[in-house]
PDB file of N, CA and C in Angstrom:
ATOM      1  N   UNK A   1       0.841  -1.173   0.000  1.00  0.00           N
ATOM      2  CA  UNK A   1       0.000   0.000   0.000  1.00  0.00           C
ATOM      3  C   UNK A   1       0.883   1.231   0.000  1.00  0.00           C
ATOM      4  N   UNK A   2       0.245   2.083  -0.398  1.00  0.00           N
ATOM      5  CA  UNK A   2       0.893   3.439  -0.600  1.00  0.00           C
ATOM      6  C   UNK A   2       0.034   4.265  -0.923  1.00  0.00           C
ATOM      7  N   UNK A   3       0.914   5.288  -0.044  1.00  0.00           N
ATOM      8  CA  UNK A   3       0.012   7.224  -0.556  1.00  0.00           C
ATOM      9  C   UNK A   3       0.439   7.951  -1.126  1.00  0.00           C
ATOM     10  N   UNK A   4      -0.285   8.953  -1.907  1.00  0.00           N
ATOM     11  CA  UNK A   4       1.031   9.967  -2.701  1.00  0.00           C
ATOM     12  C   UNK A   4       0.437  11.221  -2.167  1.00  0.00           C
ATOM     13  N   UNK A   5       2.225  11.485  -1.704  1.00  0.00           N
ATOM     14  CA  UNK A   5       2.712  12.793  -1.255  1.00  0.00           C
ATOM     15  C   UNK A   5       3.352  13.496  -1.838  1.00  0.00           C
ATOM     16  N   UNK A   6       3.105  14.849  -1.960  1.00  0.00           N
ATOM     17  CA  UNK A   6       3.843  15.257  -2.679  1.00  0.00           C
ATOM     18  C   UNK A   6       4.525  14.856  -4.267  1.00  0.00           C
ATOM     19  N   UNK A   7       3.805  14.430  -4.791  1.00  0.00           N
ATOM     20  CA  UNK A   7       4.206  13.741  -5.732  1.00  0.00           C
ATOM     21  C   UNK A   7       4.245  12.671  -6.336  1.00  0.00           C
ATOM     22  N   UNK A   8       5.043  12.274  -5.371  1.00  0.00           N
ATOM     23  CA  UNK A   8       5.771  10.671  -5.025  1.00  0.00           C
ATOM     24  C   UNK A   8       4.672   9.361  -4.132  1.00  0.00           C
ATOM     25  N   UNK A   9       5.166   8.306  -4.203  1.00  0.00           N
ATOM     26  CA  UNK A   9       3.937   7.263  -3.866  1.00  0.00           C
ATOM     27  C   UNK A   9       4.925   6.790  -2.431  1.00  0.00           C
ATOM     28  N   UNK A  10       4.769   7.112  -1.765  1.00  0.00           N
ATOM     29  CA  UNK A  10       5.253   6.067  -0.235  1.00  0.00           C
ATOM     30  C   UNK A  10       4.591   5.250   0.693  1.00  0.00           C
ATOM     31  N   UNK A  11       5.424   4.576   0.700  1.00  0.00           N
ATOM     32  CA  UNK A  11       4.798   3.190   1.511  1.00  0.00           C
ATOM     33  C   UNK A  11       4.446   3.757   3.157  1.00  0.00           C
ATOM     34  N   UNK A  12       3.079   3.564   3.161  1.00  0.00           N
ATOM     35  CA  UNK A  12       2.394   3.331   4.273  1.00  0.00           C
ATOM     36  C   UNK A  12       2.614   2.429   5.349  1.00  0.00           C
ATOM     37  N   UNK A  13       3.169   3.190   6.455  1.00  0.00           N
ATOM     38  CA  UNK A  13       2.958   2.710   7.741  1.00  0.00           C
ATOM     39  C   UNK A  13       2.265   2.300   8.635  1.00  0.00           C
ATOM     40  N   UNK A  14       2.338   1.516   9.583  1.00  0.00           N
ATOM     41  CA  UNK A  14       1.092   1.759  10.958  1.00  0.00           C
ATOM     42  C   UNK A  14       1.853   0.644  11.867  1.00  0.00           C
ATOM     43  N   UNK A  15       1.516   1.345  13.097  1.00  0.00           N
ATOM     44  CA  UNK A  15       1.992   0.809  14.614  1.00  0.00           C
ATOM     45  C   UNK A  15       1.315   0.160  14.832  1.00  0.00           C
ATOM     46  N   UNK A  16       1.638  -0.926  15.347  1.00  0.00           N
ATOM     47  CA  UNK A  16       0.899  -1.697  16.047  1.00  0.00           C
ATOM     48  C   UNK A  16       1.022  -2.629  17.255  1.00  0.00           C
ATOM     49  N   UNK A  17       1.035  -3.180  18.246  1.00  0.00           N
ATOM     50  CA  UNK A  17       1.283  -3.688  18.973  1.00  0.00           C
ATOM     51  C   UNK A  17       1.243  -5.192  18.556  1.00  0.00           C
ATOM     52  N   UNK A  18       2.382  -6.243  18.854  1.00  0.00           N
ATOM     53  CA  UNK A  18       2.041  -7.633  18.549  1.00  0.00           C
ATOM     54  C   UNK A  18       0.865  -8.555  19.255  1.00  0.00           C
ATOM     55  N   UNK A  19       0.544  -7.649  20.142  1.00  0.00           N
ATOM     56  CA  UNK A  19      -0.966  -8.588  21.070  1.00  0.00           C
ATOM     57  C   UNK A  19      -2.119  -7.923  20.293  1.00  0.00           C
ATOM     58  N   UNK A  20      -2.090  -7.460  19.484  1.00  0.00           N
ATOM     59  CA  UNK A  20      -3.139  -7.040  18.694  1.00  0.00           C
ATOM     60  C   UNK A  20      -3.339  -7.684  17.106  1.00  0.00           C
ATOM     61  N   UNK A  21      -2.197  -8.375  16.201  1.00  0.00           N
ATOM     62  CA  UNK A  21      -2.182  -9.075  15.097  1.00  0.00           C
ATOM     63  C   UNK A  21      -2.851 -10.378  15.165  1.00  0.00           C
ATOM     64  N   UNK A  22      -3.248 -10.934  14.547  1.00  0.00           N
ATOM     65  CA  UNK A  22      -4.196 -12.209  14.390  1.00  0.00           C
ATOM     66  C   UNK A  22      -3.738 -13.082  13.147  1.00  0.00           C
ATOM     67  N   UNK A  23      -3.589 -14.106  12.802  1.00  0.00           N
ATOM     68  CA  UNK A  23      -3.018 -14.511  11.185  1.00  0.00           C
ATOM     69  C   UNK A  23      -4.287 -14.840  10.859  1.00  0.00           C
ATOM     70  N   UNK A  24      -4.859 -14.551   9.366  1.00  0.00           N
ATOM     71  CA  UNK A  24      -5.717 -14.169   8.787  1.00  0.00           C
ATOM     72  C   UNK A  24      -6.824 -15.750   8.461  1.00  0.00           C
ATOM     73  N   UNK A  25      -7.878 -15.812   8.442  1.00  0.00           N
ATOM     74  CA  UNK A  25      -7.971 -17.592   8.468  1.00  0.00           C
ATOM     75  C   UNK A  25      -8.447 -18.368   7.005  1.00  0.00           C
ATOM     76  N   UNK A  26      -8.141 -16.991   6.178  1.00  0.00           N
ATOM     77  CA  UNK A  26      -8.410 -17.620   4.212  1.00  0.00           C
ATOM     78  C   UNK A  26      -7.158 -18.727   4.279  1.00  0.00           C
ATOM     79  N   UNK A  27      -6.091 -18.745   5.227  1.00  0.00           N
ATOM     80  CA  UNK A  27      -5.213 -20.035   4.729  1.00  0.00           C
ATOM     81  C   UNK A  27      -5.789 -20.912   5.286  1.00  0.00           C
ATOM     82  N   UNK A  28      -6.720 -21.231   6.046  1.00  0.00           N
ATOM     83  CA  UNK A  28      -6.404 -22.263   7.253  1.00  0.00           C
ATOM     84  C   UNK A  28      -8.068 -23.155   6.011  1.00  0.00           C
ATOM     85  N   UNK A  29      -8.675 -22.439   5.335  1.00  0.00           N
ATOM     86  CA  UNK A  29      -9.369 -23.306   4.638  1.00  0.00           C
ATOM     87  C   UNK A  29      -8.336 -24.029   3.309  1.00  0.00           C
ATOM     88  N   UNK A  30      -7.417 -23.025   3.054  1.00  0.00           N
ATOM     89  CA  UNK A  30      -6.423 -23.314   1.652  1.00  0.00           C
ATOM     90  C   UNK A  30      -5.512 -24.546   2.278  1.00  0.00           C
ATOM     91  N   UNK A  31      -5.404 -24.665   3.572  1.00  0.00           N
ATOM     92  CA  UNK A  31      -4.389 -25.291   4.377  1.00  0.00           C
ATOM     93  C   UNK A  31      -5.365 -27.272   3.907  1.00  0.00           C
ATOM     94  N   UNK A  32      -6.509 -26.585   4.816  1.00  0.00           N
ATOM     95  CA  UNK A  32      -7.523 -28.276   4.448  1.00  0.00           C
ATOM     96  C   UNK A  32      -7.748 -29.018   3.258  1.00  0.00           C
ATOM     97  N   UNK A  33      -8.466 -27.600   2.338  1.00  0.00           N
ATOM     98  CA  UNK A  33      -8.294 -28.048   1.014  1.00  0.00           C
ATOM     99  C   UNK A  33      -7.147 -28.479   0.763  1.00  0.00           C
ATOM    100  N   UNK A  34      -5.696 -28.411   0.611  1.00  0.00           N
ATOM    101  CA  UNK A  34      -4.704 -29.445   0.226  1.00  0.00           C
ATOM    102  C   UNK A  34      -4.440 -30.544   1.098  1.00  0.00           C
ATOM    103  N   UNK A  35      -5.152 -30.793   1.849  1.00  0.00           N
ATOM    104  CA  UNK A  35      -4.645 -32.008   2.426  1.00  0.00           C
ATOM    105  C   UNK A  35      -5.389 -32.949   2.112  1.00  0.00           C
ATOM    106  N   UNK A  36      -6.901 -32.517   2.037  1.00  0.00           N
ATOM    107  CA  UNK A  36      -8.076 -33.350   1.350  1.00  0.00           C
ATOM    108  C   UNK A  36      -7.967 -33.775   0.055  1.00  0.00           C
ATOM    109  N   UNK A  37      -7.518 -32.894  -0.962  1.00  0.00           N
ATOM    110  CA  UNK A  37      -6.989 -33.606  -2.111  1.00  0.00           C
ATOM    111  C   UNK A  37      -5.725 -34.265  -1.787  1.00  0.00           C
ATOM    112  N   UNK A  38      -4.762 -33.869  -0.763  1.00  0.00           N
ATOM    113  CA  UNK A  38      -3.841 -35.531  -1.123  1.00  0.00           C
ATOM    114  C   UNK A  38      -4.314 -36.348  -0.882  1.00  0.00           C
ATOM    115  N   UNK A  39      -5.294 -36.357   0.124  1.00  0.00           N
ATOM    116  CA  UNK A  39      -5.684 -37.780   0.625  1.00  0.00           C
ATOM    117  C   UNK A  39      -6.465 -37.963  -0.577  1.00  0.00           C
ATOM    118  N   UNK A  40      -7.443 -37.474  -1.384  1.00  0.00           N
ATOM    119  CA  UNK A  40      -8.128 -38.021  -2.654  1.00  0.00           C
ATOM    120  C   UNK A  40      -7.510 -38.221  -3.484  1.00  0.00           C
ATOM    121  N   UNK A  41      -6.162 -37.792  -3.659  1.00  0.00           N
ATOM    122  CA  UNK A  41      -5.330 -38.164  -5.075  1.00  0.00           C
ATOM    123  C   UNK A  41      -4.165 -39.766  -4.145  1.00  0.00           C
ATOM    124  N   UNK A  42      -4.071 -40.004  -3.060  1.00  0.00           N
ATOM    125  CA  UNK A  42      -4.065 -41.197  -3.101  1.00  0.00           C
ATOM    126  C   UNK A  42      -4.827 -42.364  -2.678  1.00  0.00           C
ATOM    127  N   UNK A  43      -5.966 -42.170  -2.324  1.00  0.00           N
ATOM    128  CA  UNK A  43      -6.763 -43.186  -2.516  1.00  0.00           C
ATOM    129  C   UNK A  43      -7.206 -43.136  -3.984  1.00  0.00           C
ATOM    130  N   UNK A  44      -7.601 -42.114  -4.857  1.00  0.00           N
ATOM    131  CA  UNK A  44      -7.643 -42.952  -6.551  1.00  0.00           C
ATOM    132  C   UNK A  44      -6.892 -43.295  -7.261  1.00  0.00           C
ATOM    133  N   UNK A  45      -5.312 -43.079  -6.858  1.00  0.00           N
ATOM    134  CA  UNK A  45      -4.362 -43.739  -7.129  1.00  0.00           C
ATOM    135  C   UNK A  45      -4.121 -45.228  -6.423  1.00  0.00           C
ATOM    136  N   UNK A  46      -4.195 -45.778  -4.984  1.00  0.00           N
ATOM    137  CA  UNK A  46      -4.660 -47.159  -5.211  1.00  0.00           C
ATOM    138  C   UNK A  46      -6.189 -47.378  -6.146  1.00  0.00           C
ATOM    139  N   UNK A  47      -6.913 -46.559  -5.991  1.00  0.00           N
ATOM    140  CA  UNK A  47      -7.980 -47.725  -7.148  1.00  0.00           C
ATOM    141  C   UNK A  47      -7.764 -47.591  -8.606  1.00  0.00           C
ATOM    142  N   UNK A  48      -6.604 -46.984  -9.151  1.00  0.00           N
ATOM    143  CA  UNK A  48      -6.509 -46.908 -10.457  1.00  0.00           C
ATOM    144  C   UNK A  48      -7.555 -45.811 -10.783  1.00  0.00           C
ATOM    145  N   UNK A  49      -8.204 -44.960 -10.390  1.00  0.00           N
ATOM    146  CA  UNK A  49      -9.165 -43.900 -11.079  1.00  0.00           C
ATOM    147  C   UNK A  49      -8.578 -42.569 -11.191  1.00  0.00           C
ATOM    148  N   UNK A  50      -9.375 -41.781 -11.812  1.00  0.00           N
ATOM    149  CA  UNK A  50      -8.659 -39.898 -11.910  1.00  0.00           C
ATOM    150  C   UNK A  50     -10.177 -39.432 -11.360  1.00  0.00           C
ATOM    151  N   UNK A  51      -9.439 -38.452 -10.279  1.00  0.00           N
ATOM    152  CA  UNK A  51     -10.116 -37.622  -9.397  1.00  0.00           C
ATOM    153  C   UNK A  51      -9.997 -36.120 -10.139  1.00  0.00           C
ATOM    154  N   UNK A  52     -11.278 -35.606  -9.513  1.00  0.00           N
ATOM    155  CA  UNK A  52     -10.986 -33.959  -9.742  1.00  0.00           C
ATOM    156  C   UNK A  52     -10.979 -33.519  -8.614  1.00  0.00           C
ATOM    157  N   UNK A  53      -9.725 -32.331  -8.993  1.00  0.00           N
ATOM    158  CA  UNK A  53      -9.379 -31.616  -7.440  1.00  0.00           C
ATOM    159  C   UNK A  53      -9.544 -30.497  -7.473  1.00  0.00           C
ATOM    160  N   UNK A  54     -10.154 -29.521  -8.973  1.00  0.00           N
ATOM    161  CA  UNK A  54     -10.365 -28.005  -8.956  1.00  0.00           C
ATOM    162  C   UNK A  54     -11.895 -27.867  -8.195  1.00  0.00           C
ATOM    163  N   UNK A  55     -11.069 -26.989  -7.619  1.00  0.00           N
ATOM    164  CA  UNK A  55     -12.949 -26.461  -6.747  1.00  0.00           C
ATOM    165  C   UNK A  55     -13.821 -26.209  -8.366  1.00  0.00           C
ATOM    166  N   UNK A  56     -15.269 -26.476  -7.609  1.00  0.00           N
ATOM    167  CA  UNK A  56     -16.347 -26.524  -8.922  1.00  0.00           C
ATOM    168  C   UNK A  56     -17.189 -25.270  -7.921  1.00  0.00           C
ATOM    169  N   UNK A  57     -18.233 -24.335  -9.056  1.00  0.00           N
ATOM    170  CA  UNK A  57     -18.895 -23.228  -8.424  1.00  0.00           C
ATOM    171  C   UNK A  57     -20.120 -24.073  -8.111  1.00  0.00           C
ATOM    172  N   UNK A  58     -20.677 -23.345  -7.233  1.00  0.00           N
ATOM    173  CA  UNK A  58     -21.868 -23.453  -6.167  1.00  0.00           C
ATOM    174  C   UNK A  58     -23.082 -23.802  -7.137  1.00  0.00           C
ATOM    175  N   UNK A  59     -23.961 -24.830  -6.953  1.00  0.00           N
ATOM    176  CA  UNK A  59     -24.995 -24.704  -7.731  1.00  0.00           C
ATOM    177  C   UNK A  59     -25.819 -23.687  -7.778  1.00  0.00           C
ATOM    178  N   UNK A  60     -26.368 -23.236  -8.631  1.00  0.00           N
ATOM    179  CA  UNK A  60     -28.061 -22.384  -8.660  1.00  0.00           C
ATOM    180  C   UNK A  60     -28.731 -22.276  -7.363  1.00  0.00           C
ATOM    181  N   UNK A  61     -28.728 -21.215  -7.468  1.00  0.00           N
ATOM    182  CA  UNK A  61     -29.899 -20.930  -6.301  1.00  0.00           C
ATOM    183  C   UNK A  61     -31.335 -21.072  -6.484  1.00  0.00           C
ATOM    184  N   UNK A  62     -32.105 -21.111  -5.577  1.00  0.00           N
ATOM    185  CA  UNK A  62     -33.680 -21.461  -5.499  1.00  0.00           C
ATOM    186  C   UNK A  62     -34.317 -20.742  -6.562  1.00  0.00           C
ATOM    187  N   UNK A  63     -33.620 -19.224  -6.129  1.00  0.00           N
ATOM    188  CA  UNK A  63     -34.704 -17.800  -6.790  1.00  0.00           C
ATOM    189  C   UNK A  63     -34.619 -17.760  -8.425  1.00  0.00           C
ATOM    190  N   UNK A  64     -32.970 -18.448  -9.080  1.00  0.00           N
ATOM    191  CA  UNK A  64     -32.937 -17.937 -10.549  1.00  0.00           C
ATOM    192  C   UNK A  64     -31.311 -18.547 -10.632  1.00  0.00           C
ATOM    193  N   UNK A  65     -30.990 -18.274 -11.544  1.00  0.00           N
ATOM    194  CA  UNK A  65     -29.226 -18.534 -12.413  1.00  0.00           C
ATOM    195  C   UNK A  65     -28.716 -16.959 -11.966  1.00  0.00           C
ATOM    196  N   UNK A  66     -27.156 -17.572 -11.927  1.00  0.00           N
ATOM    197  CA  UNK A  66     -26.008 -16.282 -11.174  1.00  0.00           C
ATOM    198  C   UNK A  66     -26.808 -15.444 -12.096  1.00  0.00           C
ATOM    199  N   UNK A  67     -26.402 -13.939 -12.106  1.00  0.00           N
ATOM    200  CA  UNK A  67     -26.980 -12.821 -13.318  1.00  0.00           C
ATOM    201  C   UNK A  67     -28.293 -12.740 -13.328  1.00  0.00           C
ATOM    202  N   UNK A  68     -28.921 -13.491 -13.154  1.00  0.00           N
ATOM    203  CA  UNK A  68     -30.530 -13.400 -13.246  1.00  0.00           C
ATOM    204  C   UNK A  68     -31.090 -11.982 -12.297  1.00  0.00           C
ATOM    205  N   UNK A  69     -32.173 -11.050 -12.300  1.00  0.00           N
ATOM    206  CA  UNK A  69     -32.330 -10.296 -12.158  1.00  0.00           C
ATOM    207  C   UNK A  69     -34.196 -10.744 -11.322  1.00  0.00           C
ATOM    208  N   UNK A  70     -34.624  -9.960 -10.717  1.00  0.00           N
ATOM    209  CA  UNK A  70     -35.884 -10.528  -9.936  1.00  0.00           C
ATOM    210  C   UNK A  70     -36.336  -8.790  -9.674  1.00  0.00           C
ATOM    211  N   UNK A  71     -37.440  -8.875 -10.511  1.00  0.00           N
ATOM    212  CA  UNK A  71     -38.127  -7.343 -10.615  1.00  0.00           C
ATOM    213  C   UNK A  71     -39.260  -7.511  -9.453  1.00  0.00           C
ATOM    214  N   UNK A  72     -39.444  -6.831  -8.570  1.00  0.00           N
ATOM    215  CA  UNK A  72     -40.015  -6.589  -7.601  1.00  0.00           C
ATOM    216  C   UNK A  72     -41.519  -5.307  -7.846  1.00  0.00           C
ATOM    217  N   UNK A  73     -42.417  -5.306  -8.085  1.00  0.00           N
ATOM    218  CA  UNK A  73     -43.324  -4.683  -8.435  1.00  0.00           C
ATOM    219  C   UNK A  73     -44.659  -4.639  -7.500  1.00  0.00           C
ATOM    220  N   UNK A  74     -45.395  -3.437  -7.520  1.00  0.00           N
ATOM    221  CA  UNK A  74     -46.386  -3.644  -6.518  1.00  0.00           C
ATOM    222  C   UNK A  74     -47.592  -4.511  -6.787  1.00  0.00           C
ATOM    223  N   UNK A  75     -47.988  -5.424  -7.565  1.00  0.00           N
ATOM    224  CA  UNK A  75     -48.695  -6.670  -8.099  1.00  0.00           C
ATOM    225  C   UNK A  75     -47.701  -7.484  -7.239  1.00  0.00           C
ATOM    226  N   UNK A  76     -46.744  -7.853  -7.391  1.00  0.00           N
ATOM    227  CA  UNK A  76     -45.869  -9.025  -6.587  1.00  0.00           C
ATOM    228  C   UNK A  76     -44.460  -8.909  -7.602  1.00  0.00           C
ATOM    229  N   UNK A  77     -44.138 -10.253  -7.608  1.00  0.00           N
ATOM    230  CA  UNK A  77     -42.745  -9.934  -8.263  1.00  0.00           C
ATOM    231  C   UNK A  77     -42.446 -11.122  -9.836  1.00  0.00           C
ATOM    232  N   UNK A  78     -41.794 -10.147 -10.170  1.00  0.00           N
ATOM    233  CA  UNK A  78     -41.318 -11.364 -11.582  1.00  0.00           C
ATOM    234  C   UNK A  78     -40.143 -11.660 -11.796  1.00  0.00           C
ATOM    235  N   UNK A  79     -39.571 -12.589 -12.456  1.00  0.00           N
ATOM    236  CA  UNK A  79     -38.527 -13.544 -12.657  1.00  0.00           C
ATOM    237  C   UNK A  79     -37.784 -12.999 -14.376  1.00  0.00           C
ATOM    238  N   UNK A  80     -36.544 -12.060 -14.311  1.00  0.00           N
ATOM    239  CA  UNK A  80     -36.093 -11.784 -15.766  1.00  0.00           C
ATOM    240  C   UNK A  80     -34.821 -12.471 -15.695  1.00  0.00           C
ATOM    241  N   UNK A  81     -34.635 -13.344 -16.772  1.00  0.00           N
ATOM    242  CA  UNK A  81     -33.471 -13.895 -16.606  1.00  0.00           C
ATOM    243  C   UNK A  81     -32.534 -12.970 -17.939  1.00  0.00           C
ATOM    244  N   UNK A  82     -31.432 -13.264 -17.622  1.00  0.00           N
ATOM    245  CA  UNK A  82     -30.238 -12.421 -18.586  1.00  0.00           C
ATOM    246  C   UNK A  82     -30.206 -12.838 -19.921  1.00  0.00           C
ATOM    247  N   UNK A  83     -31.008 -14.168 -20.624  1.00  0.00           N
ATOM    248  CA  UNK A  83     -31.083 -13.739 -22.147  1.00  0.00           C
ATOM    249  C   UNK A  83     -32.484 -13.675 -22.776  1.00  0.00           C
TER     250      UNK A  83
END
């Protein structure tokens, strides 16, 4: 991060006390996820099979498809989807 002063872009500071830092917990799911695929890439390696290990996106929701749009009107509401 950085601010510009005067011109120029300098790196931003800040104090802090070490009883106040926390380590952040987006690794500690990145941490599981690789351990869960080793363990899935060797158990389908004893059964001879190919596993997938890329995360896949979330199914559909109840209301409509990602992008879908939901018009709200004073009759009640309607359903516009994006094509």
């Amino acid at each position: 991060m950085g601010s510009l002063t005067r011109g120029k872009i300098l790196a931003k500071r800040i104090n802090v006390r070490i009883e106040h830092i926390k380590h952040s917990k987006s690794r500690d799911s990145f941490l599981q996820r690789v351990k869960e695929n080793e363990k899935k890439k060797i158990e389908a390696k004893q059964a001879g099979a190919w596993v997938e290990l890329k995360r896949q996106p979330l199914p559909n929701r109840k209301w409509g498809a990602p992008g879908s749009i939901s018009a709200v009107g004073r009759s009640g509401s309607d359903h516009l989807s994006p094509c």
